[in-house]
C-alpha atoms as a PDB file:
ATOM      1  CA  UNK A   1    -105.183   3.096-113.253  1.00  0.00           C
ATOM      2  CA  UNK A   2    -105.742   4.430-116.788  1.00  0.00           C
ATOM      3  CA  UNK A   3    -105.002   7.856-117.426  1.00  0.00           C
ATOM      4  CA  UNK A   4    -105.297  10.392-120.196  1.00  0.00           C
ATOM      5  CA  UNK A   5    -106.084   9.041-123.406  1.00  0.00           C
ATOM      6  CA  UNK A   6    -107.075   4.927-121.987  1.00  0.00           C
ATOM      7  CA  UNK A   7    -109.871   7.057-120.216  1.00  0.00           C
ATOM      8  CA  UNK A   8    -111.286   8.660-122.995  1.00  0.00           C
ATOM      9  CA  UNK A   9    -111.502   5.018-124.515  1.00  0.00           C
ATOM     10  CA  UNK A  10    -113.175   3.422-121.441  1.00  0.00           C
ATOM     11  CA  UNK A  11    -115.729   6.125-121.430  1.00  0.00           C
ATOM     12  CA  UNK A  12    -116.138   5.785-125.322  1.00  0.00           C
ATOM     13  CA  UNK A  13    -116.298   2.009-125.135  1.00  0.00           C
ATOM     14  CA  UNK A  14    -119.048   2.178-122.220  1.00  0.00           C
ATOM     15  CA  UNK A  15    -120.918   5.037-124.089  1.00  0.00           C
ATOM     16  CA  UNK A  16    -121.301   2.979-126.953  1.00  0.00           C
ATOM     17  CA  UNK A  17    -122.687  -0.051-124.967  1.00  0.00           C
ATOM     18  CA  UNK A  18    -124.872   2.173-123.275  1.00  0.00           C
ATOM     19  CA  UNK A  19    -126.271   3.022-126.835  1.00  0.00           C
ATOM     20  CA  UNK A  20    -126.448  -0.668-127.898  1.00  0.00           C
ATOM     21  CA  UNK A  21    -128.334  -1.566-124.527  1.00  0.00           C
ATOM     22  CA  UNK A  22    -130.940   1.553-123.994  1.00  0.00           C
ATOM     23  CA  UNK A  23    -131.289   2.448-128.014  1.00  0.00           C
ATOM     24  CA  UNK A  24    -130.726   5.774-128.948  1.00  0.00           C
ATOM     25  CA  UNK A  25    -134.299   6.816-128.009  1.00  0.00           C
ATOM     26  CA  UNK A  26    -133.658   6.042-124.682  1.00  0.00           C
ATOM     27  CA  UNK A  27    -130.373   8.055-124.183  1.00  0.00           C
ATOM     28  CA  UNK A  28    -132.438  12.305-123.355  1.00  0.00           C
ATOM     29  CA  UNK A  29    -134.091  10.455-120.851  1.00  0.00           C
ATOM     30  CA  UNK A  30    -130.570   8.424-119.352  1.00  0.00           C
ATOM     31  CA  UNK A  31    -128.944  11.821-119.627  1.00  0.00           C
ATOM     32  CA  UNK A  32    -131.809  13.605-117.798  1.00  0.00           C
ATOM     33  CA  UNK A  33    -131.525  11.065-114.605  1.00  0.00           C
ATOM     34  CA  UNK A  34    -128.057  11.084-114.759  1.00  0.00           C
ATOM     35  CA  UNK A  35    -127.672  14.605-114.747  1.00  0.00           C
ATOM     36  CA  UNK A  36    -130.612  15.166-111.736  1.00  0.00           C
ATOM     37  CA  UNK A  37    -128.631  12.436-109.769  1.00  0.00           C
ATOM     38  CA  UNK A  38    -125.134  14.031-110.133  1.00  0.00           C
ATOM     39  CA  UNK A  39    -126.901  18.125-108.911  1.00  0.00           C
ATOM     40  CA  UNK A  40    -128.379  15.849-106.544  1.00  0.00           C
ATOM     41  CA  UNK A  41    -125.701  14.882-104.931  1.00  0.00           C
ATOM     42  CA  UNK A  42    -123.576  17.688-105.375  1.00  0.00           C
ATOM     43  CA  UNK A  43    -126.832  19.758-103.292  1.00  0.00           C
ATOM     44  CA  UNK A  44    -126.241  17.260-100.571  1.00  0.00           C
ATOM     45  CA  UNK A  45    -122.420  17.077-100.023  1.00  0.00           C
ATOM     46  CA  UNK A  46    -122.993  21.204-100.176  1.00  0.00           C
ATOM     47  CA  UNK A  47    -125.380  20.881 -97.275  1.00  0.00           C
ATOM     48  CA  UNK A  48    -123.716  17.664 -95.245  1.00  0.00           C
ATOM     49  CA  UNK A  49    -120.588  20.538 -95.767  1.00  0.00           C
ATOM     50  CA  UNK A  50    -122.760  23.835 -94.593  1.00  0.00           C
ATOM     51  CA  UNK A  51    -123.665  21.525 -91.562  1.00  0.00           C
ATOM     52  CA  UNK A  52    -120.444  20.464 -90.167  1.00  0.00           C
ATOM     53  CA  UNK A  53    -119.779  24.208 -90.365  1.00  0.00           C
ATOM     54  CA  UNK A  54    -122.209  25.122 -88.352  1.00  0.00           C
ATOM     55  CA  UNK A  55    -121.876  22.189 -85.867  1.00  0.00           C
ATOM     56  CA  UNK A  56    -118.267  23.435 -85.487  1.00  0.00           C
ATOM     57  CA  UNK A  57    -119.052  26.731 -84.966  1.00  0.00           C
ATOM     58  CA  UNK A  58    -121.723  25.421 -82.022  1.00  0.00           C
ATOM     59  CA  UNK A  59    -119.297  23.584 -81.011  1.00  0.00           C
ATOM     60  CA  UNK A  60    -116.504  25.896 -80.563  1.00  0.00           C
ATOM     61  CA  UNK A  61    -119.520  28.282 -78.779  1.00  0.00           C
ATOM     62  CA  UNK A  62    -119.869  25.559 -76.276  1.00  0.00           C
ATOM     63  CA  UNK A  63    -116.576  24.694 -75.357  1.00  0.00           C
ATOM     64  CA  UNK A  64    -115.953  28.480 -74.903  1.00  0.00           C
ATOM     65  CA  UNK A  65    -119.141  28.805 -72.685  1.00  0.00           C
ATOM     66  CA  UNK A  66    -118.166  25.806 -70.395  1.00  0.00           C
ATOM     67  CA  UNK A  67    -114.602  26.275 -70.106  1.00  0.00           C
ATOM     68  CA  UNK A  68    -112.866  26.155 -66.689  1.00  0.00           C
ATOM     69  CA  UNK A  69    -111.961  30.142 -65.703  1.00  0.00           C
ATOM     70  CA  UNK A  70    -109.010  28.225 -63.034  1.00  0.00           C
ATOM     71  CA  UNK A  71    -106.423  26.666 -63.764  1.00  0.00           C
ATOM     72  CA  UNK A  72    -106.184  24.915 -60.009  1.00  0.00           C
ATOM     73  CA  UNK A  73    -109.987  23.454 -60.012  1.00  0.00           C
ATOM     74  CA  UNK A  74    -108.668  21.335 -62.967  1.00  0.00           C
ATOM     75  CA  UNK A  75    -106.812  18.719 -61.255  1.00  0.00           C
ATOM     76  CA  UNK A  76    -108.989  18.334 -58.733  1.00  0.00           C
ATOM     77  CA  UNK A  77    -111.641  17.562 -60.655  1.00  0.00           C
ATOM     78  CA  UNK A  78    -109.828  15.149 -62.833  1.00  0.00           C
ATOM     79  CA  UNK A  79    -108.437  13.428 -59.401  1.00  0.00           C
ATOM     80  CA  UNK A  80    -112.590  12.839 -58.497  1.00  0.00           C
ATOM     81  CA  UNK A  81    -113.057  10.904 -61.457  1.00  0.00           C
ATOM     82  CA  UNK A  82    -112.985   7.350 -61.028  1.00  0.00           C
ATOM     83  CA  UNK A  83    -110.840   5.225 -63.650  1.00  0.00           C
ATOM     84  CA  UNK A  84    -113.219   3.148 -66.465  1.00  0.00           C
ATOM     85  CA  UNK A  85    -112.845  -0.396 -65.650  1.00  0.00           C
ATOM     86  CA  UNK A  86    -111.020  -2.637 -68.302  1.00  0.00           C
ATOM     87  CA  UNK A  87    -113.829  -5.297 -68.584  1.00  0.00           C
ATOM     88  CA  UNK A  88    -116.948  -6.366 -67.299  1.00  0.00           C
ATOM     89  CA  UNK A  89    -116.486  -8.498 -64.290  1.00  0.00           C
ATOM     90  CA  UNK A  90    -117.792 -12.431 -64.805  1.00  0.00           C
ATOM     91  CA  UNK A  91    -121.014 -13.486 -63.362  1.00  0.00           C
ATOM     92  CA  UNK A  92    -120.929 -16.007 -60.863  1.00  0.00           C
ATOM     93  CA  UNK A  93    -123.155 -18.296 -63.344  1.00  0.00           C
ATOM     94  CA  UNK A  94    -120.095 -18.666 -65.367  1.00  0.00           C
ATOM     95  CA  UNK A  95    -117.971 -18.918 -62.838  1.00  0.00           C
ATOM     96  CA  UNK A  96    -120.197 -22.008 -61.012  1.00  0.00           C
ATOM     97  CA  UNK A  97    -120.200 -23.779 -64.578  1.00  0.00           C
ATOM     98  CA  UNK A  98    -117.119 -23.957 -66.714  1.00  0.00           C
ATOM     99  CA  UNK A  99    -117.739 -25.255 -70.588  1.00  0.00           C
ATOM    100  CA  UNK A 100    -117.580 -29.068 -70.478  1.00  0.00           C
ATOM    101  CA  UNK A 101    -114.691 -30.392 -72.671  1.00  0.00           C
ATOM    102  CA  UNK A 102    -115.505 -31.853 -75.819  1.00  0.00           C
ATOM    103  CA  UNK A 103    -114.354 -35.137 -76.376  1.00  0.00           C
ATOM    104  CA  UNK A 104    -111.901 -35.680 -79.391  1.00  0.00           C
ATOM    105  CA  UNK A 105    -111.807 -38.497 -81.917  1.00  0.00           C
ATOM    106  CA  UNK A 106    -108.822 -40.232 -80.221  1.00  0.00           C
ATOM    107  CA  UNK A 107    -111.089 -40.995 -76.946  1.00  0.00           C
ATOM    108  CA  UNK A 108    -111.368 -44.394 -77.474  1.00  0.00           C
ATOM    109  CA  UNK A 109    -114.432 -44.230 -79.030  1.00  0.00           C
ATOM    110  CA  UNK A 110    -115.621 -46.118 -82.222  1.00  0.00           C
ATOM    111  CA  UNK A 111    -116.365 -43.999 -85.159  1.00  0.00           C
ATOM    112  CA  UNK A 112    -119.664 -44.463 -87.120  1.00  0.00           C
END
């Protein structure tokens, strides 16, 4: 990965073909966009951010509002829950009908 001066190159070597490509009248208006996209994005990382906050925060509400004020009703409510089960069980249409082999090459049967 370049560093230092190699990326001051790259960038100079790309802004140049950006000039060749878009024309010099062209480049306010590239800037413009470019800069709107980048505060664009940067508004909504800062809000995706300000929203995980407060999710947390609701969360940590929640958890507090629902938790278990025993320590002994605990088990016994985890020993009422049934286990999940692994895997679906097979339907009996499957079961009735297994795939039908499929014949190789070597049957005895003439190629075409």
């Amino acid at each position: 990965m370049p560093v230092g001066q190699d990326l001051i190159l790259i960038l100079v070597v790309i802004l140049v073909i950006v000039l060749l490509v878009k024309g010099p009248k062209n480049l306010p208006k590239l800037g413009e966009s470019l800069g709107q996209s980048i505060s664009g994005f940067r508004r909504a990382t800062r809000e995706a951010d300000e929203g995980d906050k407060v999710a947390a925060s609701n969360a940590v509400a929640t958890a507090a509002d629902t938790a278990v004020p025993s320590t002994a009703a605990a088990p016994a409510a985890a020993s009422a829950q049934a286990p999940a089960p692994i895997a679906a069980p097979m339907s009996s249409a499957a079961e009735a009908s297994p795939a039908a082999p499929v014949p190789s090459p070597t049957d005895g049967e003439p190629r075409a």
